[in-house]
C-alpha atoms as a PDB file:
ATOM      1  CA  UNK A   1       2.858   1.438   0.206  1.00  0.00           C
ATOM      2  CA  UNK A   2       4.216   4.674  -0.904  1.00  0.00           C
ATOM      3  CA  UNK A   3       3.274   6.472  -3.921  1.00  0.00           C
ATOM      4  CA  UNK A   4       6.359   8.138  -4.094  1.00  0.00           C
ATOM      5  CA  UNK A   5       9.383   6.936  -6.644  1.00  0.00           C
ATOM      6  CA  UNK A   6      12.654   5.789  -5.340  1.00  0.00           C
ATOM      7  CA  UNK A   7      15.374   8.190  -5.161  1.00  0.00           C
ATOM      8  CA  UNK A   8      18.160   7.876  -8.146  1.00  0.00           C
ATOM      9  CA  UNK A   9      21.686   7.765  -7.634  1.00  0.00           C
ATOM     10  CA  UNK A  10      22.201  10.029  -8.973  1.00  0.00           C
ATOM     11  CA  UNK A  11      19.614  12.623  -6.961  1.00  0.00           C
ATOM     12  CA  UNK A  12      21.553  12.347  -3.891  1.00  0.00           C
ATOM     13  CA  UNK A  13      22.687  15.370  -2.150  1.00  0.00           C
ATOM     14  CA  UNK A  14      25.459  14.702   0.655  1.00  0.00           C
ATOM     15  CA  UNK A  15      26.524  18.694   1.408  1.00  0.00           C
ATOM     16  CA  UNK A  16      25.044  22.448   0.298  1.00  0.00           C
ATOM     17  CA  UNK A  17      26.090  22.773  -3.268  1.00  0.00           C
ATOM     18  CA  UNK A  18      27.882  25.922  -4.250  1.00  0.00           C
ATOM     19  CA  UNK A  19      25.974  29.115  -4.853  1.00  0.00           C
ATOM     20  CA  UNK A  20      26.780  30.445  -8.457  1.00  0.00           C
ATOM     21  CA  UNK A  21      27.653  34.350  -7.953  1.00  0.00           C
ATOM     22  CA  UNK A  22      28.571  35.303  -4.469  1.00  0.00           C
ATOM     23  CA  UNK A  23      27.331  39.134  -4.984  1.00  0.00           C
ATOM     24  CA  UNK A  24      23.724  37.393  -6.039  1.00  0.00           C
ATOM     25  CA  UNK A  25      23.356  34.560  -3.066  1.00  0.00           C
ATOM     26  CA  UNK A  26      20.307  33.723  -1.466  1.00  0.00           C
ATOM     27  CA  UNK A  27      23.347  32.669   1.881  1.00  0.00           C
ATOM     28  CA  UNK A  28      26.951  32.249   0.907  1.00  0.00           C
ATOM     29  CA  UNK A  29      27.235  29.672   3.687  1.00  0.00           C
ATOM     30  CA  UNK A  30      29.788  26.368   2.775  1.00  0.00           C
ATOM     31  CA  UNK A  31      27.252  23.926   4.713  1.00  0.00           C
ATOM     32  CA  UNK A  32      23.503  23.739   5.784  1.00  0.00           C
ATOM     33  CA  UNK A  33      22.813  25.017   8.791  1.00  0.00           C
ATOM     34  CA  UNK A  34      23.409  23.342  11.887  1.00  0.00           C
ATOM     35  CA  UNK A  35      20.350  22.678  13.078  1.00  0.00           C
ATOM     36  CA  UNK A  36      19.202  21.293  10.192  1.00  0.00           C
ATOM     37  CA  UNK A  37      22.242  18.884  10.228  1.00  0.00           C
ATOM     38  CA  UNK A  38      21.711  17.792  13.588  1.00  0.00           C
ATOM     39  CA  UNK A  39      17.604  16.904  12.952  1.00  0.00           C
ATOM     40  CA  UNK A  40      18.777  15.123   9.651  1.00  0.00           C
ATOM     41  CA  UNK A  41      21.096  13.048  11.874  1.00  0.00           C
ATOM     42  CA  UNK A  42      18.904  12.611  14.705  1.00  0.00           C
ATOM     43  CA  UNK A  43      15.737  11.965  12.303  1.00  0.00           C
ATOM     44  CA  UNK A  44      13.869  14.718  13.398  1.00  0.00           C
ATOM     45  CA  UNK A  45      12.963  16.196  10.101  1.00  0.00           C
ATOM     46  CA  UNK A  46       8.713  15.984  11.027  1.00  0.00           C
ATOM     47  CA  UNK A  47       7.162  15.130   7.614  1.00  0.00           C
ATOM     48  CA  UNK A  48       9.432  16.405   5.720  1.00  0.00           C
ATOM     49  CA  UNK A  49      10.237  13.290   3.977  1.00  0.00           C
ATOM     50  CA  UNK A  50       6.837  12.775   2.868  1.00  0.00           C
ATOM     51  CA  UNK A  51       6.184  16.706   1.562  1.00  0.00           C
ATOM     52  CA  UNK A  52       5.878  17.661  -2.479  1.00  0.00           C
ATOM     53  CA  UNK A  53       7.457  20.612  -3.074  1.00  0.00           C
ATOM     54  CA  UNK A  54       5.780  23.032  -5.257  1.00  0.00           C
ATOM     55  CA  UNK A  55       8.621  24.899  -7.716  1.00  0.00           C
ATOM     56  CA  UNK A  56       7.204  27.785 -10.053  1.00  0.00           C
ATOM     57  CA  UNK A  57       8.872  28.165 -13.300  1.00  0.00           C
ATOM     58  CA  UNK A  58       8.283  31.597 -15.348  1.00  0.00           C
ATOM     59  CA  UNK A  59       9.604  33.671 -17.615  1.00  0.00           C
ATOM     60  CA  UNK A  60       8.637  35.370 -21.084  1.00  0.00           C
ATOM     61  CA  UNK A  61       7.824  33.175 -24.196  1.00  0.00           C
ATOM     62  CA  UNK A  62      10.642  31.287 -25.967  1.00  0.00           C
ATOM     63  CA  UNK A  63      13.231  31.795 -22.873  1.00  0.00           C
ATOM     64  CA  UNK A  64      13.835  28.414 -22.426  1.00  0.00           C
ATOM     65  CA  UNK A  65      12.062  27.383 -19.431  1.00  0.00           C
ATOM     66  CA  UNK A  66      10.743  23.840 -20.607  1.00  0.00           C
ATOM     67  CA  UNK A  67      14.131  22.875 -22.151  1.00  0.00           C
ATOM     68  CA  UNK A  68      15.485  24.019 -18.891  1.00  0.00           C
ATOM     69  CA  UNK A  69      13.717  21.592 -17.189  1.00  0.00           C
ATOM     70  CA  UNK A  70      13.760  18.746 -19.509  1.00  0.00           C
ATOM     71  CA  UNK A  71      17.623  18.747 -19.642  1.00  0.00           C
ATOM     72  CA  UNK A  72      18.051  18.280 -15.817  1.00  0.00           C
ATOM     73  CA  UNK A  73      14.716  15.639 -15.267  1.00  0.00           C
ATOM     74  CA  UNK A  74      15.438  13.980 -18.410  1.00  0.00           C
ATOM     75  CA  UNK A  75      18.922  15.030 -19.716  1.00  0.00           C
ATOM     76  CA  UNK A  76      17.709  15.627 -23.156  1.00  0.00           C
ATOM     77  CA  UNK A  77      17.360  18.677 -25.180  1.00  0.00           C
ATOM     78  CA  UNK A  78      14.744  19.150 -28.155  1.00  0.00           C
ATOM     79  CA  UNK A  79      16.027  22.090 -30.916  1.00  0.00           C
ATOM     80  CA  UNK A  80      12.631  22.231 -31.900  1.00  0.00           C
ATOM     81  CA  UNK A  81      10.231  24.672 -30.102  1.00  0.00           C
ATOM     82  CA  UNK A  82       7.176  24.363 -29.030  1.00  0.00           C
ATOM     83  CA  UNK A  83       5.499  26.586 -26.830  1.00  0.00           C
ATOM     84  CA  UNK A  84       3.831  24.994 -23.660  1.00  0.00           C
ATOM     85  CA  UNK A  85       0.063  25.728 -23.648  1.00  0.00           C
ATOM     86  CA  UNK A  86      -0.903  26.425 -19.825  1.00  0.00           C
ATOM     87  CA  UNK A  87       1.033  24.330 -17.104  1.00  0.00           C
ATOM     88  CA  UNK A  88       3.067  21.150 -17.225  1.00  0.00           C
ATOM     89  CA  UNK A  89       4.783  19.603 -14.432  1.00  0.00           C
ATOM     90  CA  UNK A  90       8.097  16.967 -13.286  1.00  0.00           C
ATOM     91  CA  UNK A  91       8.677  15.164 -10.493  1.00  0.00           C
ATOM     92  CA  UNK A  92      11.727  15.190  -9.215  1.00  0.00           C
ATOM     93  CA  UNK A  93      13.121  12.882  -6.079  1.00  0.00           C
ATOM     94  CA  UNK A  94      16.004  13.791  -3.973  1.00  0.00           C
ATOM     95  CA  UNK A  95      18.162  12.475  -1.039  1.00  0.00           C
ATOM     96  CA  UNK A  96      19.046  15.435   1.304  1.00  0.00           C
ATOM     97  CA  UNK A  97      21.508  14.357   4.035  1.00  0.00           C
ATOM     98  CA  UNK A  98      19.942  11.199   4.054  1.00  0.00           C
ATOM     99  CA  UNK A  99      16.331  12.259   4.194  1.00  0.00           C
ATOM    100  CA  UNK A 100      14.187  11.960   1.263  1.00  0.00           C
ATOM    101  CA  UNK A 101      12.916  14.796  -0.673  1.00  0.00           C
ATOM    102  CA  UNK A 102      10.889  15.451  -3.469  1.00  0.00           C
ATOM    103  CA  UNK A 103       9.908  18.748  -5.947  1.00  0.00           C
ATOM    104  CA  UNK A 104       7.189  19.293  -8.106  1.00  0.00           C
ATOM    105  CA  UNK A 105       8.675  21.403 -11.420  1.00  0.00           C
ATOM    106  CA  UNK A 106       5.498  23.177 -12.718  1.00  0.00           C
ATOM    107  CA  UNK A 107       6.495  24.727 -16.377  1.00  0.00           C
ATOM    108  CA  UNK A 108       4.297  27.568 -16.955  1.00  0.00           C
ATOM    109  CA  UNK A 109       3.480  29.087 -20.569  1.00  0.00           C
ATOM    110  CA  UNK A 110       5.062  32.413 -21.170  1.00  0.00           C
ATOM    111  CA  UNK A 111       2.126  33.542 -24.098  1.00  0.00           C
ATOM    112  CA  UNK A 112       0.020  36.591 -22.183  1.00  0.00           C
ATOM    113  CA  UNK A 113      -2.818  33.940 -23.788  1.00  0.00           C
ATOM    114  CA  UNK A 114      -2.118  31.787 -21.189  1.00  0.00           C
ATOM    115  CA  UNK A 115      -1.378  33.986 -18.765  1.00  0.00           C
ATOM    116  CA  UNK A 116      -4.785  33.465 -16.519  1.00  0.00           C
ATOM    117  CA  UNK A 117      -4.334  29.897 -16.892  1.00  0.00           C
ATOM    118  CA  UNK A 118      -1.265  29.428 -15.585  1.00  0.00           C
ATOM    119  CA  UNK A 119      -1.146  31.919 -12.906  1.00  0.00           C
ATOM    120  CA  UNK A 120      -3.979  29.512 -11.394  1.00  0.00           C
ATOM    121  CA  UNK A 121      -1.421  27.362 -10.510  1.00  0.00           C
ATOM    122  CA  UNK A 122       1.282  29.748  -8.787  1.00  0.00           C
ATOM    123  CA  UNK A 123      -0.321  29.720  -5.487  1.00  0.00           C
ATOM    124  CA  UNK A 124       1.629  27.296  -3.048  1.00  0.00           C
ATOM    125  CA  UNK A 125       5.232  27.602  -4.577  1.00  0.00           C
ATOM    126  CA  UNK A 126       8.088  27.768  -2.150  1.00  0.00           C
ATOM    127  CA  UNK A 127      10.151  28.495  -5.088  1.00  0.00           C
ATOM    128  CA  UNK A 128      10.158  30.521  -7.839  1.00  0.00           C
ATOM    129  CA  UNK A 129      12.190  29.947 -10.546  1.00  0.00           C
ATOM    130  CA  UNK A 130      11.833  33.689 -12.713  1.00  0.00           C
ATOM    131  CA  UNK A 131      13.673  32.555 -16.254  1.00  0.00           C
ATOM    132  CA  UNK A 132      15.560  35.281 -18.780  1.00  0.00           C
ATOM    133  CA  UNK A 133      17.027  34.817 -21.717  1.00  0.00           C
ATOM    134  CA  UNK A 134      20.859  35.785 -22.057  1.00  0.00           C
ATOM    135  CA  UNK A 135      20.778  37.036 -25.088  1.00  0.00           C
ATOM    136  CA  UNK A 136      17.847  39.186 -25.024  1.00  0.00           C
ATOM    137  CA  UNK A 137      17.777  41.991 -22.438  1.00  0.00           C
ATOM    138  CA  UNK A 138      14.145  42.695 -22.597  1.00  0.00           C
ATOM    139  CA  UNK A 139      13.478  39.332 -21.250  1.00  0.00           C
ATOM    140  CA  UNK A 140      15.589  40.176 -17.854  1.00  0.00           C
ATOM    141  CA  UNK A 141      13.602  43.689 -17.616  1.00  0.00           C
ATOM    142  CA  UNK A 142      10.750  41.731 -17.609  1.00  0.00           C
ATOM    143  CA  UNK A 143      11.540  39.034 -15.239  1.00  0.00           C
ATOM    144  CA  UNK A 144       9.726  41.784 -12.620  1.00  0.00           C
ATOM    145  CA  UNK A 145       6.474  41.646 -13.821  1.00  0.00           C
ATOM    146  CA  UNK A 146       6.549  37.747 -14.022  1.00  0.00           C
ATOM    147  CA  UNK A 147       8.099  37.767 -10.135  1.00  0.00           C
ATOM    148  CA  UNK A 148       4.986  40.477  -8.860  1.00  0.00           C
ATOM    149  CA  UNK A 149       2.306  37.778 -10.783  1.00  0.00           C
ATOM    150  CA  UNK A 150       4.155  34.717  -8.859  1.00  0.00           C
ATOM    151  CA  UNK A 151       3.922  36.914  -5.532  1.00  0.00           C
ATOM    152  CA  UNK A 152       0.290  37.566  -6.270  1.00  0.00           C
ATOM    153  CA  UNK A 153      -0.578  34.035  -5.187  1.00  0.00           C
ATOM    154  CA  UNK A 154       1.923  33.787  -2.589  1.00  0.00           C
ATOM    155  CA  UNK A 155       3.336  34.977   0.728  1.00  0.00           C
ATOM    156  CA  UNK A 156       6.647  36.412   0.129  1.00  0.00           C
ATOM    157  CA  UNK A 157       8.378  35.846   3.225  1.00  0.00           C
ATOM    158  CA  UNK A 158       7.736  32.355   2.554  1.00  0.00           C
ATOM    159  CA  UNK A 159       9.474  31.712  -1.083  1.00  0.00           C
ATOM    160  CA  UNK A 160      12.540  31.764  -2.486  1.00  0.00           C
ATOM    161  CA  UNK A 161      13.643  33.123  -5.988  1.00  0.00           C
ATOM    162  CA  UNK A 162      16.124  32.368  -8.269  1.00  0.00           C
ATOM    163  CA  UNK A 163      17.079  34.497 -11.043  1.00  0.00           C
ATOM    164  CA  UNK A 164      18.185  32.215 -13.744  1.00  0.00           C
ATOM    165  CA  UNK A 165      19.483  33.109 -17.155  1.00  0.00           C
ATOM    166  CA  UNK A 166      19.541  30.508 -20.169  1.00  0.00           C
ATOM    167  CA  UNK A 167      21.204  30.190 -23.239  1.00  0.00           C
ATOM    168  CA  UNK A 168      24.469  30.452 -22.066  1.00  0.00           C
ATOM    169  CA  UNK A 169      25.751  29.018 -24.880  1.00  0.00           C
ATOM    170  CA  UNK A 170      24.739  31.449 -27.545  1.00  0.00           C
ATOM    171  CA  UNK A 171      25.966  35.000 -25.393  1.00  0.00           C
ATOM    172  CA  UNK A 172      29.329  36.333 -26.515  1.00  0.00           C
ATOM    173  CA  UNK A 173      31.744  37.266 -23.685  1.00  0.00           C
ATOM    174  CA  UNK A 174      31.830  40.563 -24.062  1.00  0.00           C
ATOM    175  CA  UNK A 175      27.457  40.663 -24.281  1.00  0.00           C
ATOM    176  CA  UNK A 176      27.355  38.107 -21.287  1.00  0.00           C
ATOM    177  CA  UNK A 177      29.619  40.364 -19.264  1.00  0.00           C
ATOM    178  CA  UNK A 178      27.102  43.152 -19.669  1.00  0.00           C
ATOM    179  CA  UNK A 179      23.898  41.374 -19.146  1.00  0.00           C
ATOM    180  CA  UNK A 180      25.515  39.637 -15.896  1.00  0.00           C
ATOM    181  CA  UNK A 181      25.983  43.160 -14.242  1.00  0.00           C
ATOM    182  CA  UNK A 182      22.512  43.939 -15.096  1.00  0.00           C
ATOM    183  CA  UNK A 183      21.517  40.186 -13.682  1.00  0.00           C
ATOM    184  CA  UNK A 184      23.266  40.681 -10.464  1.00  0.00           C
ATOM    185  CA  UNK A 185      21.886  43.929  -9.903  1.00  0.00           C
ATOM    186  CA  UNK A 186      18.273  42.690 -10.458  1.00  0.00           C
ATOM    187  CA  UNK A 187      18.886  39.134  -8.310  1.00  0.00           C
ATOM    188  CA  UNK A 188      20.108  41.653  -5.360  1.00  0.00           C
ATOM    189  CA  UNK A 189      16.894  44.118  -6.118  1.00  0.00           C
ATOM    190  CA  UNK A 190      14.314  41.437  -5.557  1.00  0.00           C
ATOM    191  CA  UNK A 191      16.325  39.262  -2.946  1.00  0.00           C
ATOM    192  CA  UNK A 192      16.470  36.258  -5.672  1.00  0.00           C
ATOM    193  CA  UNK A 193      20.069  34.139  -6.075  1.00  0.00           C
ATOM    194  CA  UNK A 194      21.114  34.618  -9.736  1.00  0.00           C
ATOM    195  CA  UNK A 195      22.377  31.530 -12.100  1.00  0.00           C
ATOM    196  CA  UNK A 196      23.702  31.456 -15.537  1.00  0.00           C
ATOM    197  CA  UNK A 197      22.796  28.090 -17.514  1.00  0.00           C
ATOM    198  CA  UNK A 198      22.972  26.121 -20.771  1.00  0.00           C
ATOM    199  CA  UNK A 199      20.428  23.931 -21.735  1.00  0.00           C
ATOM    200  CA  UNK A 200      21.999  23.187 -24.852  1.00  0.00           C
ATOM    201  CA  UNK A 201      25.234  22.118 -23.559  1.00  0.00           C
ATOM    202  CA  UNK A 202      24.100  21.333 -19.919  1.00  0.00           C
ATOM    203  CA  UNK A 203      26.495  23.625 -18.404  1.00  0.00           C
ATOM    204  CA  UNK A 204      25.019  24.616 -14.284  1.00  0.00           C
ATOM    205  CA  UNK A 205      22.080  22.611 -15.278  1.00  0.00           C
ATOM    206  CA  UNK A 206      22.374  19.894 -12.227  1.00  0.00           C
ATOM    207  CA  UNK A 207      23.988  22.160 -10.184  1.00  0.00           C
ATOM    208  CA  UNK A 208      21.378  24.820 -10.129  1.00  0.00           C
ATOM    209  CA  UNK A 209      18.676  22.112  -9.232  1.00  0.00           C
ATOM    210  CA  UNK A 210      20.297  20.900  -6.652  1.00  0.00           C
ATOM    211  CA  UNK A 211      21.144  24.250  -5.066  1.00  0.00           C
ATOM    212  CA  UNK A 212      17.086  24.853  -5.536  1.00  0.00           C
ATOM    213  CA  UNK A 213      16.347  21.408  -3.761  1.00  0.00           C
ATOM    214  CA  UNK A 214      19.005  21.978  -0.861  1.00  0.00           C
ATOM    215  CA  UNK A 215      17.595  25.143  -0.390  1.00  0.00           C
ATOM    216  CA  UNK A 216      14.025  24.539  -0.245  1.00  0.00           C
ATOM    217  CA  UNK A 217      14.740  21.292   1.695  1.00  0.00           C
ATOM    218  CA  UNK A 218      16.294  23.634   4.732  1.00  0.00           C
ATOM    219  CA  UNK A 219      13.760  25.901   4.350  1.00  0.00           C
ATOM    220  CA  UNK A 220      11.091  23.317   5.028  1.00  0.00           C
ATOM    221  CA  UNK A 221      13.182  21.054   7.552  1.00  0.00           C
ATOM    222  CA  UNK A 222      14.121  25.061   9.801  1.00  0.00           C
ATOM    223  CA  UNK A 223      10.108  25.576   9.413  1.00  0.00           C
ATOM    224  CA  UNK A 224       9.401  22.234  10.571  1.00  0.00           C
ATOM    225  CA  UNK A 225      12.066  22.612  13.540  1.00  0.00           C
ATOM    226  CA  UNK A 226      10.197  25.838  14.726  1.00  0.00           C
ATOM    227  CA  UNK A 227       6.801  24.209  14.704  1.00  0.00           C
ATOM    228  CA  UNK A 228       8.025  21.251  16.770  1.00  0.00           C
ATOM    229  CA  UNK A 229       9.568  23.509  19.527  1.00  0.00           C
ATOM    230  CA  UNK A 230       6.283  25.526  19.808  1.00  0.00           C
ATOM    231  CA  UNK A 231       4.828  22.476  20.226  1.00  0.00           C
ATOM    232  CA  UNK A 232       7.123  21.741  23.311  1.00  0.00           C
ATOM    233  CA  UNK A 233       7.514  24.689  24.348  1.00  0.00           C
ATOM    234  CA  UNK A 234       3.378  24.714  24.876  1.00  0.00           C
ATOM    235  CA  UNK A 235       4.179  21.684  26.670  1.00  0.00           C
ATOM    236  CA  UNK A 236       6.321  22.338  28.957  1.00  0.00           C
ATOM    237  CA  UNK A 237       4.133  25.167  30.153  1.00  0.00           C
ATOM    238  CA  UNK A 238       1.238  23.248  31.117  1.00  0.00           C
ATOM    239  CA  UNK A 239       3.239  20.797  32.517  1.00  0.00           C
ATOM    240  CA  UNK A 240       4.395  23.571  34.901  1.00  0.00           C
ATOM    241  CA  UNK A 241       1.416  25.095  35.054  1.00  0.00           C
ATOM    242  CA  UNK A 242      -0.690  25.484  38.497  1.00  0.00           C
ATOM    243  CA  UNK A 243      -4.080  25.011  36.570  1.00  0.00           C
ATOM    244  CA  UNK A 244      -4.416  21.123  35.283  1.00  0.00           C
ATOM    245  CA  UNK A 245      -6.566  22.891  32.483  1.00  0.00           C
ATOM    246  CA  UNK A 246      -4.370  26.144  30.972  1.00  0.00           C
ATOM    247  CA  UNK A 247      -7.691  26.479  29.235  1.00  0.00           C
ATOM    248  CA  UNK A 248     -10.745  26.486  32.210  1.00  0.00           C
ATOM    249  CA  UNK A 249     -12.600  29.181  32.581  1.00  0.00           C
ATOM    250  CA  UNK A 250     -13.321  30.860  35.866  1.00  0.00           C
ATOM    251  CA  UNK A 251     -16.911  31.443  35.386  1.00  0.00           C
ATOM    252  CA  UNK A 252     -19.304  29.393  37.077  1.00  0.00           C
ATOM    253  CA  UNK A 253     -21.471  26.602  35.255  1.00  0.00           C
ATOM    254  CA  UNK A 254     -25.085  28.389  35.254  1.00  0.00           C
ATOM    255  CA  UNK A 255     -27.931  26.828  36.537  1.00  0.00           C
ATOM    256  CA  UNK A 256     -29.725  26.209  33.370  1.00  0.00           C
ATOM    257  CA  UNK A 257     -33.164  26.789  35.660  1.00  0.00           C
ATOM    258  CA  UNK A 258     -31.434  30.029  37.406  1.00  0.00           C
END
């Protein structure tokens, strides 16, 4: 009996979603890659199916991080603030081309307090979710420091980033034009894919989750794709192989009374 919840209708995910900014794209590609189509239609996703994700979510104090989350896993938004002490996590269930996937939303506290506690838990993300605030430029310059503690804990070449920046709602055209530029520029520094959000209003809320879930889901099923053809590929070679042992060795048993 699985453990696992049922996947909403909502939580289904028939094609790639759209990336936000094209200059700040982890791939600007219309569709999931090909191979990963095929394996979804010939079920030959491995265990993907039955994987947690693990999805990082940090940032400075008071960016918005937990409302972030909140709004898409329970499309609600609480005005009143309260700081998250050490780590908190959702569960989120998705259909990806037909093949079940799920992501674990850890929300980390931004107080330096907390810091040590939280960064316990960074280690085993394949996504990092590095939140600024729109309306406060500090919070972007310091969206490095938060990415190079994430890292700390994890193999780079092995996670993706998203740059996200919140409180869309409250940034003036003219001050969101500005902080965009800067936004871009950083996404494209530190090879993350750049969103702008609203919590309040829910604006790129669902849409940035599911680009994070179709992402990570071809990540995982394109790693699981290249495991299963070394597999055969070690195969195939000892079925061709001479030797009906690849592994004997050519020494001779000793006598143990030599």
């Amino acid at each position: 009996m699985s453990v696992l919840p049922p996947v909403r209708k909502d939580r289904v995910i028939p094609q790639l979603p759209k990336f936000f900014n094209e200059g700040a794209a982890l791939h600007t590609e219309d569709e999931f890659d090909t191979k990963v189509k095929t394996a979804c239609q010939e079920q030959r996703t491995g265990t993907v199916g039955f994987k947690i994700s693990k999805v990082i979510v940090v940032g400075d104090l008071a960016v918005g991080k937990t409302c972030l989350i909140n709004r898409f896993c329970k499309d609600a938004f609480d005005k009143n603030y309260k700081a998250t002490i050490g780590v908190d996590f959702e569960m989120e269930r998705f259909e990806v081309l037909g093949v079940p996937f799920s992501l674990q939303l850890w929300d980390t506290a931004g107080q330096e307090r907390f810091k040590c506690i939280a960064s316990t838990y960074y280690r085993g993300a394949q996504a990092v979710i590095i939140v600024f605030d729109l309306t406060d430029v500090a919070s972007l310059q310091h969206t490095r420091q938060w990415l190079e503690d994430a890292m700390k804990e994890n193999d780079p070449t092995n996670v993706l980033l998203f740059l996200v920046g919140t409180k869309k709602d409250l940034s003036s055209p003219a001050q969101y034009s500005l902080i965009e530029e800067d936004a871009v520029k950083m996404a494209a520094e530190i090879k993350a894919e750049y969103w702008a959000v609203s919590s309040l209003s829910g604006e790129n809320v669902r849409e940035f989750f599911f680009r994070v879930a179709s992402l990570t889901f071809e990540s995982n099923v394109l790693a699981e794709l290249e495991k299963s053809g070394s597999r055969r590929i070690g195969e195939v070679v000892k079925i061709n192989s001479n030797s009906p042992n690849l592994y004997a060795t050519n020494k001779k048993k000793q006598n143990c009374c030599h």
